[in-house]
Every structure is written in C-alpha cells, then in structure tokens.
C-alpha atoms as a PDB file:
ATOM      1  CA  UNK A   1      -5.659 -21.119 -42.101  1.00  0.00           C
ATOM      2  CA  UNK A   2      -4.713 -18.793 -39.343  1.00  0.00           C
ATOM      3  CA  UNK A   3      -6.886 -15.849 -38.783  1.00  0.00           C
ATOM      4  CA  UNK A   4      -4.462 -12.578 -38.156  1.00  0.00           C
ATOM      5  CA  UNK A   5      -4.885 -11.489 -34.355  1.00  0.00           C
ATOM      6  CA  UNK A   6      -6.718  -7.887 -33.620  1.00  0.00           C
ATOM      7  CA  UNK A   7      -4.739  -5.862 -31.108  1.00  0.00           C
ATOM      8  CA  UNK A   8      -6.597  -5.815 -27.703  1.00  0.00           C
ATOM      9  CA  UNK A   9      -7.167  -2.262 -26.083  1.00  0.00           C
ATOM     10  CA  UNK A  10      -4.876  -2.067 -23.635  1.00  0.00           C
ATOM     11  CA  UNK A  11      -4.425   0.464 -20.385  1.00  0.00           C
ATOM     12  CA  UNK A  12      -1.390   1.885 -19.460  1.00  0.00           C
ATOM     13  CA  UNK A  13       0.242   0.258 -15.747  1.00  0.00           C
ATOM     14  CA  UNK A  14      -1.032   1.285 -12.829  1.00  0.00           C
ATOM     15  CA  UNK A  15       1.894   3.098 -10.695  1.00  0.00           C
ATOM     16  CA  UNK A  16       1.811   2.075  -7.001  1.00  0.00           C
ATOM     17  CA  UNK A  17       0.963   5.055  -5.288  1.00  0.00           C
ATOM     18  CA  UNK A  18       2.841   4.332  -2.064  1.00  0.00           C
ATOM     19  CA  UNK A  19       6.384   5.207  -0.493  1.00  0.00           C
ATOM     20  CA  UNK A  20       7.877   3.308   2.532  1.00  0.00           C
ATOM     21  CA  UNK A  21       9.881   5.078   4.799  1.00  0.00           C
ATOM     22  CA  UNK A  22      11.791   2.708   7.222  1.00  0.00           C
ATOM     23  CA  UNK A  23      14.188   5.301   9.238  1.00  0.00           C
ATOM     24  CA  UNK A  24      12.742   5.463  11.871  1.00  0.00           C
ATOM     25  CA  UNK A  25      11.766   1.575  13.051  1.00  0.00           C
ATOM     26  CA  UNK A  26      10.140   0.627  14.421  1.00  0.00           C
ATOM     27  CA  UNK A  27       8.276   3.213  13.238  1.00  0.00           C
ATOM     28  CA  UNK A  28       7.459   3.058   9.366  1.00  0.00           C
ATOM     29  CA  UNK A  29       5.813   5.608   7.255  1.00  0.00           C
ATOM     30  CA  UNK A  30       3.682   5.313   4.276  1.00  0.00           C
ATOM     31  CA  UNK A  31       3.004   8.003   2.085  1.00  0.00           C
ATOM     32  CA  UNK A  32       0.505   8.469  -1.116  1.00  0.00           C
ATOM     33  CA  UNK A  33       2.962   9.521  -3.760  1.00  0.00           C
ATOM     34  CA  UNK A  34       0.003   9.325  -6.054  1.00  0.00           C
ATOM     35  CA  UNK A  35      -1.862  11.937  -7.910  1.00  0.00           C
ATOM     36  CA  UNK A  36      -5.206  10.613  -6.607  1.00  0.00           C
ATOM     37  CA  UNK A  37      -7.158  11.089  -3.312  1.00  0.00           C
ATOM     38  CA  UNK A  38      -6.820   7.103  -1.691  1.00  0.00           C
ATOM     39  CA  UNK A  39      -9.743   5.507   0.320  1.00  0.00           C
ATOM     40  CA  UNK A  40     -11.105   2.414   2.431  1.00  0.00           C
ATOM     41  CA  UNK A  41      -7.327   2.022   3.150  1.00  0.00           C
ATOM     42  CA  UNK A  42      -6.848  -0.316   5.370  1.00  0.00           C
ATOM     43  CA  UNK A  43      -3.822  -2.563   5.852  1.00  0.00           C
ATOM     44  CA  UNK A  44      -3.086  -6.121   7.254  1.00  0.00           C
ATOM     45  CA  UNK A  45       0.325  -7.389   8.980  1.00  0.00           C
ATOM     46  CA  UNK A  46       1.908 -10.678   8.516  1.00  0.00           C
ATOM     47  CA  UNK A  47       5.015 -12.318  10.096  1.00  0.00           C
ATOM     48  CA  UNK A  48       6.129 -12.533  14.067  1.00  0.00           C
ATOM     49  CA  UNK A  49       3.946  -9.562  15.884  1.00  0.00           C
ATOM     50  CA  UNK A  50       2.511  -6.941  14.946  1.00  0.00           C
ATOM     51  CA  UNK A  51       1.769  -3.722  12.931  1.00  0.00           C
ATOM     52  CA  UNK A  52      -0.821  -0.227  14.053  1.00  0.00           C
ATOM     53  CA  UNK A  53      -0.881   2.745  12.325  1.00  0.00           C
ATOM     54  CA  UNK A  54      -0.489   5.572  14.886  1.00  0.00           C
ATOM     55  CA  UNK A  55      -3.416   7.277  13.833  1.00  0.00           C
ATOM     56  CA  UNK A  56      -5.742   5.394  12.069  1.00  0.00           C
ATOM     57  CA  UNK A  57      -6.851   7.269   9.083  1.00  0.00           C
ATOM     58  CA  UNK A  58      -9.186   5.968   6.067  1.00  0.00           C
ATOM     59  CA  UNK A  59      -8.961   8.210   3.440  1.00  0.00           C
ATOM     60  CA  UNK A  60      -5.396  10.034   2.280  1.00  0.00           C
ATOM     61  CA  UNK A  61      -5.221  12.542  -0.233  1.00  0.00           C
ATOM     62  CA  UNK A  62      -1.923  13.221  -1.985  1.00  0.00           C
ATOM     63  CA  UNK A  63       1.525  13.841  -0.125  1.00  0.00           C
ATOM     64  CA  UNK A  64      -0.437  12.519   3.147  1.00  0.00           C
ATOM     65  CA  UNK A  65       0.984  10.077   4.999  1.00  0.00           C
ATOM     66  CA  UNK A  66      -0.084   7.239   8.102  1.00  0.00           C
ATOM     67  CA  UNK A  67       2.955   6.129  10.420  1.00  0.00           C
ATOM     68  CA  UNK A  68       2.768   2.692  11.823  1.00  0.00           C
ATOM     69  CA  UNK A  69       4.598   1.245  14.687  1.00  0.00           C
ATOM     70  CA  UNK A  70       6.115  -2.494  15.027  1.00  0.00           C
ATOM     71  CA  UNK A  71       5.347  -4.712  17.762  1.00  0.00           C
ATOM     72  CA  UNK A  72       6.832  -7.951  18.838  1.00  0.00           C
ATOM     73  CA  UNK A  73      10.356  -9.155  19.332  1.00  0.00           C
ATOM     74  CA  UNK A  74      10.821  -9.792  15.748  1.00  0.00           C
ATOM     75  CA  UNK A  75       8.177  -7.672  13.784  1.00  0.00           C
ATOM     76  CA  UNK A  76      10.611  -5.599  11.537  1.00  0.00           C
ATOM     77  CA  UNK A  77      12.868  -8.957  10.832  1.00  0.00           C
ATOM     78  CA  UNK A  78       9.892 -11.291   9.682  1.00  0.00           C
ATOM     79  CA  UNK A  79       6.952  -8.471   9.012  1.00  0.00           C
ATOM     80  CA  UNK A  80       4.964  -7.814   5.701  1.00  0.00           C
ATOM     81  CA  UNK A  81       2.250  -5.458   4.999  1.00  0.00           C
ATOM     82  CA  UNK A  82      -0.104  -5.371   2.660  1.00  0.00           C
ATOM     83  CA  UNK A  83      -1.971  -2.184   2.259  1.00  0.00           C
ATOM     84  CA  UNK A  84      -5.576  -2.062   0.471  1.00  0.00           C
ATOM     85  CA  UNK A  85      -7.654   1.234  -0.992  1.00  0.00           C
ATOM     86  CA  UNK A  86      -9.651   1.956  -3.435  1.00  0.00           C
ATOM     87  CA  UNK A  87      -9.313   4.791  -6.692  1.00  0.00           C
ATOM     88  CA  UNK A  88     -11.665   7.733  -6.979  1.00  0.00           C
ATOM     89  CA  UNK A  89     -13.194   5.367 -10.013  1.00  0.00           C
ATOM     90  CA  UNK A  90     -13.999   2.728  -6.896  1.00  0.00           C
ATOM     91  CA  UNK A  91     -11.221   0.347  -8.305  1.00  0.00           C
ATOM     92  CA  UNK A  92     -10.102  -1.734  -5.174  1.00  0.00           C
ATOM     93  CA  UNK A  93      -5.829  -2.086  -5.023  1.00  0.00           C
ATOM     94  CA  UNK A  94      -3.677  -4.118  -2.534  1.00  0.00           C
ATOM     95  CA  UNK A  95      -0.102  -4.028  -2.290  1.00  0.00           C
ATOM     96  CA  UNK A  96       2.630  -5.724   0.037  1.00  0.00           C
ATOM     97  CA  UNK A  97       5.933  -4.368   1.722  1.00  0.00           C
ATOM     98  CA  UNK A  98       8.323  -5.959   3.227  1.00  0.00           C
ATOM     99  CA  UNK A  99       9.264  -3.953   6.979  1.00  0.00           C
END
C-alpha cells in the first residue's frame, strides 16, 4: 500500500545577486544587484591568463560594484569567473561568468 507523500517545506530560489558588465574589456564590472550587504567575496579566474579586480574589495553593499581587468593574450576569449560571498545569515554562494 502506498503511503500518500507530505509536502516538504520548501524556500523560495535564491536570485543571483550579481550583474556583469562587459563594455569596457578588458575591463569587466560586477555589481551587487542584490538587496543584501555581500561579504568574504572573493573570486577565482579560469581559462588562458588572467583576471584582478582593480581594487580589491571584500565586502559590497548594494548597488556597489568591483571592476576587474583581463590579462593574457586570450583572457576575455577563453576566461571564466567564479565569484564566492557569503549572506548576512553566513550562507556561503559561488557563481560563474563567462568574460
């Protein structure tokens, strides 16, 4: 006999609080978006070169932004980045962009 299933709490999706703004490349800008203060971001590069935010900055609170430069002869054509922070509730995210 088949025992009817309870419905399981669920949370509503997560929005990912970022924006990517490639206009200027090799320059790239990434803004919070969010309604939530960011922190511990840090961010990793992957692909031919590499990627440095122009001004290092750990913590962004809403509508800030970090720009980051590409290096290497072919950075922007190969180049991912994933970016990592953590919520105000000490949740840790990561998310990857493509340059």
């Amino acid at each position: 006999m088949l025992r009817p299933v309870e419905p399981r709490q669920t949370e509503t999706a997560y929005l990912i609080p970022w924006s990517v703004d490639r206009e200027g490349l090799p320059w790239c800008t990434l803004r919070n978006i969010g309604t939530e203060p960011l922190t511990d971001i840090s961010t990793q590069f992957f692909g031919e070169g590499w990627a440095e935010p122009a001004v290092p900055r750990a913590n962004l609170a809403p509508g800030q932004e970090v720009r980051f430069v590409f290096f290497g002869e072919r950075a922007i054509d190969s180049g991912m980045v994933t970016v990592h922070w953590r919520r105000p509730d000490d949740r840790e995210y990561a998310w990857t962009f493509v340059c």
